[in-house]
Protein backbone atom coordinates (compact mmCIF):
# COMPACT_ATOMS: atom_id res chain seq x y z
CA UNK A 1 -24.46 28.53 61.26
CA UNK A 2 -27.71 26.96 62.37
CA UNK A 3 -30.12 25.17 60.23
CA UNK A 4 -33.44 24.41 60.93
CA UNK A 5 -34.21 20.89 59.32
CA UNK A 6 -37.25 19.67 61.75
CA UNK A 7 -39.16 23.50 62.10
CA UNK A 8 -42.00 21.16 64.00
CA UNK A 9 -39.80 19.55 66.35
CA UNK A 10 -37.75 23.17 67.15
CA UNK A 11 -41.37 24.63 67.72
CA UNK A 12 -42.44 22.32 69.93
CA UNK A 13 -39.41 22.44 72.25
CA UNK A 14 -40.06 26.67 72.13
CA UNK A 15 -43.66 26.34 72.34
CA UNK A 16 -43.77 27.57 75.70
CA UNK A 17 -41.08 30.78 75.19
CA UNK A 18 -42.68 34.20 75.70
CA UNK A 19 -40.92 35.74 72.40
CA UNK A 20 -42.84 32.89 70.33
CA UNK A 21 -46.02 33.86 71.91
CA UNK A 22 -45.95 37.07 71.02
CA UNK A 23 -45.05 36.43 67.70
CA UNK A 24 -48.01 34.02 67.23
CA UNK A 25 -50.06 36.52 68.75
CA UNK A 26 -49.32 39.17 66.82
CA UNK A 27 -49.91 36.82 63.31
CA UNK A 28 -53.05 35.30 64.96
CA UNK A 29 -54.42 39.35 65.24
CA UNK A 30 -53.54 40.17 61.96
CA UNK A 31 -54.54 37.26 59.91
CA UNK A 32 -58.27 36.98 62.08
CA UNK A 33 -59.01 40.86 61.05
CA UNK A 34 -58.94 39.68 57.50
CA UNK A 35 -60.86 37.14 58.26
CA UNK A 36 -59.16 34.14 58.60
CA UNK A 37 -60.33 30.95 61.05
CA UNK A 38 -57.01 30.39 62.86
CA UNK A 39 -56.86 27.00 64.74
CA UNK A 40 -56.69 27.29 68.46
CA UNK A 41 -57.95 30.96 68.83
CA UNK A 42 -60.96 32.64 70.32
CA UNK A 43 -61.93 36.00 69.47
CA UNK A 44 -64.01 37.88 72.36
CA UNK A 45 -65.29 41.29 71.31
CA UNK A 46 -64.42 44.17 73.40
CA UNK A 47 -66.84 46.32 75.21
CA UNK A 48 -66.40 49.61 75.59
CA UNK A 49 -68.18 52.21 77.69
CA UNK A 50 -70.17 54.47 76.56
């Protein structure tokens, strides 16, 4: 069994794995449509044609 006992140190060594990207993605989508500031986003608004 595996224990995670430093959860900053094990997400800096996956910081750069796709699966964690997506996952912060995803969160970073949800939590900015109900109006939450996230640290280290930008939101760009989509254009769409008319």
């Amino acid at each position: 069994m595996v224990t995670i006992a430093d959860r900053a140190a094990v997400l800096a060594f996956f910081a750069d794995n796709d699966q964690v990207t997506e996952v912060l993605q995803k969160l970073a989508e949800k939590v900015t449509a109900a109006g939450v500031t996230v640290p280290g986003v930008t939101i760009t608004e989509e254009q769409r044609a008319a």
